[in-house]
C-alpha atoms as a PDB file:
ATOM      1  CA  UNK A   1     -86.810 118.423-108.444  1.00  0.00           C
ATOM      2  CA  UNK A   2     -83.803 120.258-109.145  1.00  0.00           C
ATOM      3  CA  UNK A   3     -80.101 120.223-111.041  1.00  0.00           C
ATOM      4  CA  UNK A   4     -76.824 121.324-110.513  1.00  0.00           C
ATOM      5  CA  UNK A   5     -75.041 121.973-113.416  1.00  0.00           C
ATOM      6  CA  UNK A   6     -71.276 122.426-112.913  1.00  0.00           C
ATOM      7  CA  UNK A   7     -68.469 123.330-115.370  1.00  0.00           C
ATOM      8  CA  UNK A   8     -65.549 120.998-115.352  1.00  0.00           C
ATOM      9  CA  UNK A   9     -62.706 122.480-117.145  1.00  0.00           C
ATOM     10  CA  UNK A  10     -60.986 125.847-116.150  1.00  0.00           C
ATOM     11  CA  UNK A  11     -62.623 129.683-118.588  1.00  0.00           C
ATOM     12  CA  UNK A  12     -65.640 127.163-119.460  1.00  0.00           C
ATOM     13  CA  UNK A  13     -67.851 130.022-118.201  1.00  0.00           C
ATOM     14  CA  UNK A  14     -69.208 133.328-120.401  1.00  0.00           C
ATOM     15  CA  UNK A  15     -71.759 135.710-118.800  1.00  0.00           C
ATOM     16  CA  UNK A  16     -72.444 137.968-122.175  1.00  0.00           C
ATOM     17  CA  UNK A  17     -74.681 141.087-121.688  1.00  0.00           C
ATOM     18  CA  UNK A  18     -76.140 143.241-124.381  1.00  0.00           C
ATOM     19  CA  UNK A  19     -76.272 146.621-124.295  1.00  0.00           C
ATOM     20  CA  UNK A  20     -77.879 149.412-127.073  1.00  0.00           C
ATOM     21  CA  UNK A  21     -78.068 153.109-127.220  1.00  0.00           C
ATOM     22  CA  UNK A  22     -79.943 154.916-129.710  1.00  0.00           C
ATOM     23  CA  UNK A  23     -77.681 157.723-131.360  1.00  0.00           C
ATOM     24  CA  UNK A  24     -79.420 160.957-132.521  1.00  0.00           C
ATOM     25  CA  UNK A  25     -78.920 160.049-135.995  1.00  0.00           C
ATOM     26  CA  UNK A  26     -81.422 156.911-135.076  1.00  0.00           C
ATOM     27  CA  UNK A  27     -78.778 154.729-135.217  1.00  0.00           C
ATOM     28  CA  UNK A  28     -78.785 151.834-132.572  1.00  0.00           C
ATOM     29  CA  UNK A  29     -75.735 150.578-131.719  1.00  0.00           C
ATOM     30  CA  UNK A  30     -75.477 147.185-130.077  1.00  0.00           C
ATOM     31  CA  UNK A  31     -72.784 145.731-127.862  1.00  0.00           C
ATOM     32  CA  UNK A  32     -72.292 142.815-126.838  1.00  0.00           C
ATOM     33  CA  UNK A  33     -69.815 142.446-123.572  1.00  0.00           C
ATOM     34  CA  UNK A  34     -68.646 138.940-122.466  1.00  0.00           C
ATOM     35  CA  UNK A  35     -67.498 138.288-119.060  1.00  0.00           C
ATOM     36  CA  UNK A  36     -65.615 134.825-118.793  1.00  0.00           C
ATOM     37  CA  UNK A  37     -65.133 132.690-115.461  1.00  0.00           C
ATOM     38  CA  UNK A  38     -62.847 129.703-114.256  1.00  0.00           C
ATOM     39  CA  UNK A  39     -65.591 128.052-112.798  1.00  0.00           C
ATOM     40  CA  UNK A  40     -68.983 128.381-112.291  1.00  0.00           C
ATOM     41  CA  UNK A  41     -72.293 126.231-111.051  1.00  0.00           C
ATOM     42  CA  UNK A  42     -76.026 127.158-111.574  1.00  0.00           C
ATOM     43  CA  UNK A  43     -79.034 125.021-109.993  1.00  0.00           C
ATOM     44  CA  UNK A  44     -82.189 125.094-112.386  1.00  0.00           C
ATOM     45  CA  UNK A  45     -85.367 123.447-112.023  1.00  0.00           C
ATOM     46  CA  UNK A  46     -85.126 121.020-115.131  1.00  0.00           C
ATOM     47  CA  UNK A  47     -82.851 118.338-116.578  1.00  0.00           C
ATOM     48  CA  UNK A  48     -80.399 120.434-118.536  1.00  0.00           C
ATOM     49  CA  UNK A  49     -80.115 118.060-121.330  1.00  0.00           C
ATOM     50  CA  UNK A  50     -83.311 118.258-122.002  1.00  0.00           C
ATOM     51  CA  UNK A  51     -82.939 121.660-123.446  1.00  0.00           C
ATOM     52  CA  UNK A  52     -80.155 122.171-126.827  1.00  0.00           C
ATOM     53  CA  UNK A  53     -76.493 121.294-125.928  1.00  0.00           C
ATOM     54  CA  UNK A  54     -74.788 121.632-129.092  1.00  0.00           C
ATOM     55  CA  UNK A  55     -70.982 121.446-129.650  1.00  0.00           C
ATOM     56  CA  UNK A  56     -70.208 121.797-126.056  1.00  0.00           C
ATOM     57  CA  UNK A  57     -72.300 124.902-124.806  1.00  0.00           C
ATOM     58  CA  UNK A  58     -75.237 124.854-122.767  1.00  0.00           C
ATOM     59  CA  UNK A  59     -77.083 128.471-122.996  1.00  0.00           C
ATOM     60  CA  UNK A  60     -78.053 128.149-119.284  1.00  0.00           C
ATOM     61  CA  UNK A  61     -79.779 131.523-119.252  1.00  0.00           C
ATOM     62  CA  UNK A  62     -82.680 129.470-121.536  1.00  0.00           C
ATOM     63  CA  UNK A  63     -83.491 127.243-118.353  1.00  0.00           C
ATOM     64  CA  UNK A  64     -84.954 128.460-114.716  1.00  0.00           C
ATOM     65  CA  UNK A  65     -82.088 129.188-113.089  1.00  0.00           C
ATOM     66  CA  UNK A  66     -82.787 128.896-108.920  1.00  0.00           C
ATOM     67  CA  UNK A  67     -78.953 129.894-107.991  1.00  0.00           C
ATOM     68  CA  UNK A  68     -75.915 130.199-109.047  1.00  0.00           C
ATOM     69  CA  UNK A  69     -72.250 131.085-108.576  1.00  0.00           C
ATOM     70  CA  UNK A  70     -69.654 132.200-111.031  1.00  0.00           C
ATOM     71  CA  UNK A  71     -66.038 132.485-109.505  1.00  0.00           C
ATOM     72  CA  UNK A  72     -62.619 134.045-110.712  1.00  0.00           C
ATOM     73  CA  UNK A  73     -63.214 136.101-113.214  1.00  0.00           C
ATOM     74  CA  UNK A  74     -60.649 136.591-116.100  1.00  0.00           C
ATOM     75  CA  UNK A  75     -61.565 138.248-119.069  1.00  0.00           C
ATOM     76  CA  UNK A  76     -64.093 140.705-120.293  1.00  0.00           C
ATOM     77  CA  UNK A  77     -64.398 141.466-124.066  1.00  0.00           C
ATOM     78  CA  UNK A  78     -66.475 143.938-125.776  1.00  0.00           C
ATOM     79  CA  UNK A  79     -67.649 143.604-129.652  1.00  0.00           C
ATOM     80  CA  UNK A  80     -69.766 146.427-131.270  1.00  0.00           C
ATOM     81  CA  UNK A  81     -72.229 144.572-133.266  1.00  0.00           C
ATOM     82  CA  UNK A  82     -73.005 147.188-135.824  1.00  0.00           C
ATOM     83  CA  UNK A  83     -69.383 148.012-136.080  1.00  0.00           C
ATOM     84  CA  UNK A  84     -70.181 149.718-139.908  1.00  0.00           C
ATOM     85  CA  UNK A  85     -72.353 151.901-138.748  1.00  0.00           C
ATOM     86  CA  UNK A  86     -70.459 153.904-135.606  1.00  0.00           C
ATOM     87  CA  UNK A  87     -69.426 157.576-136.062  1.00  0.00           C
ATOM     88  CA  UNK A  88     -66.336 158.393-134.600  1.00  0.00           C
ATOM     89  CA  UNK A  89     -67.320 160.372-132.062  1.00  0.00           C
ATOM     90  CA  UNK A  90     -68.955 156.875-130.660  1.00  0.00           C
ATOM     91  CA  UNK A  91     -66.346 155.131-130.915  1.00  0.00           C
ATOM     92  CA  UNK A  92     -64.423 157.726-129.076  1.00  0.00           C
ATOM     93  CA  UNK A  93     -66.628 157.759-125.552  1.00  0.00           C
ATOM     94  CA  UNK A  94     -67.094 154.057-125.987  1.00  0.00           C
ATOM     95  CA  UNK A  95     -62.568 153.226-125.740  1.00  0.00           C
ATOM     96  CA  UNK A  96     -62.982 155.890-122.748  1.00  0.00           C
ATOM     97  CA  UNK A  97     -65.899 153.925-121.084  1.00  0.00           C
ATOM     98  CA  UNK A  98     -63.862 150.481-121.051  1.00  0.00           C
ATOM     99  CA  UNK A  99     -66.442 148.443-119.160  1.00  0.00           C
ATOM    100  CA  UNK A 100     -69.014 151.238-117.919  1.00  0.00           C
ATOM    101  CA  UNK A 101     -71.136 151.072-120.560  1.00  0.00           C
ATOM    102  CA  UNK A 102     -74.271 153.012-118.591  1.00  0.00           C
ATOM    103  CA  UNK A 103     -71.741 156.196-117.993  1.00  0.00           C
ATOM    104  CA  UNK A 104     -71.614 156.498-121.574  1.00  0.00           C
ATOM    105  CA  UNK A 105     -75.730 156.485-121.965  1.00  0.00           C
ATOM    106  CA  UNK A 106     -75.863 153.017-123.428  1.00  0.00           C
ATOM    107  CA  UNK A 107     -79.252 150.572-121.522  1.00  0.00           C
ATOM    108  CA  UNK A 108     -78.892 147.173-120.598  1.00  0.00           C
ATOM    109  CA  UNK A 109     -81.120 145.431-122.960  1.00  0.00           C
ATOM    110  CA  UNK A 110     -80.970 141.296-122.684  1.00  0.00           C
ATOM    111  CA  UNK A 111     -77.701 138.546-121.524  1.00  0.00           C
ATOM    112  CA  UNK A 112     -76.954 135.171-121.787  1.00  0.00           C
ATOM    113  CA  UNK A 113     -74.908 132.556-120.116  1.00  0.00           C
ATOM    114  CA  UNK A 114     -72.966 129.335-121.201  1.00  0.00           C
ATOM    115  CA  UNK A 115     -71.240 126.719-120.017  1.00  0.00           C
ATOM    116  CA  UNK A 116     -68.933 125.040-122.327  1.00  0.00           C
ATOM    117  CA  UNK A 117     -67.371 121.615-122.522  1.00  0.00           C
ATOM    118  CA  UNK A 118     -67.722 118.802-120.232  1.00  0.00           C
ATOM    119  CA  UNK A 119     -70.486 119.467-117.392  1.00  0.00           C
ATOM    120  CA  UNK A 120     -71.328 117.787-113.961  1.00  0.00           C
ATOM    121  CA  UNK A 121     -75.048 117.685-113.656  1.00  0.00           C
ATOM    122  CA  UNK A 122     -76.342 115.797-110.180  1.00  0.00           C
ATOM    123  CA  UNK A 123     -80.099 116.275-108.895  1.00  0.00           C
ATOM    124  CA  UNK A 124     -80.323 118.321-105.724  1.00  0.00           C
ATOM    125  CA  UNK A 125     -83.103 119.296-103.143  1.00  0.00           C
END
């Protein structure tokens, strides 16, 4: 058996990746980089409600995820985690990078997704 979990209000969906580079220093510096989405529809292989759906957001990336679209994108934000701890040269490559992230020698390490607000869930085949 299978779900289809659909967003029904316009920007209710945010793709965030995490990204970290280890500076020579041994500093790590984490970012995290959201992607948001008009709309957006993911087909997992449990009843979404079983899982935590707290004030609105549903971390779909925490359930088996079979498919999934997400359509019109419209924003991407970046936030360094560890802002405190940056040297300036970092912060430097990093406003140069905008979104590239890997040019700049930082790895992909983990992402999540949510769906916010209202959601359409119907079983599928």
């Amino acid at each position: 058996m299978a779900w289809k979990i659909t967003t029904v209000n316009k920007k209710c969906v945010e793709d965030v990746n995490y990204w970290t580079k280890m500076l020579e220093d041994g500093t790590e510096i984490q970012i995290k980089q959201s992607h948001g989405f008009r709309w957006g529809w993911a087909i997992v292989e449990e009843f979404p409600m079983n899982h935590d759906y707290r004030e609105g957001a549903l971390n779909v990336s925490e359930l088996d995820i079979i498919d999934h679209s997400f359509e019109d994108g419209c924003w991407t934000d970046s936030m360094v985690m560890n802002e405190e701890e940056i040297p300036e040269e970092e912060e430097d490559l990093l406003s140069e990078a905008g979104p590239w992230l890997e040019d700049v020698g930082y790895d992909y390490s983990d992402s999540e997704v949510f769906f916010y607000g209202p959601l359409e869930i119907e079983e599928v085949d």
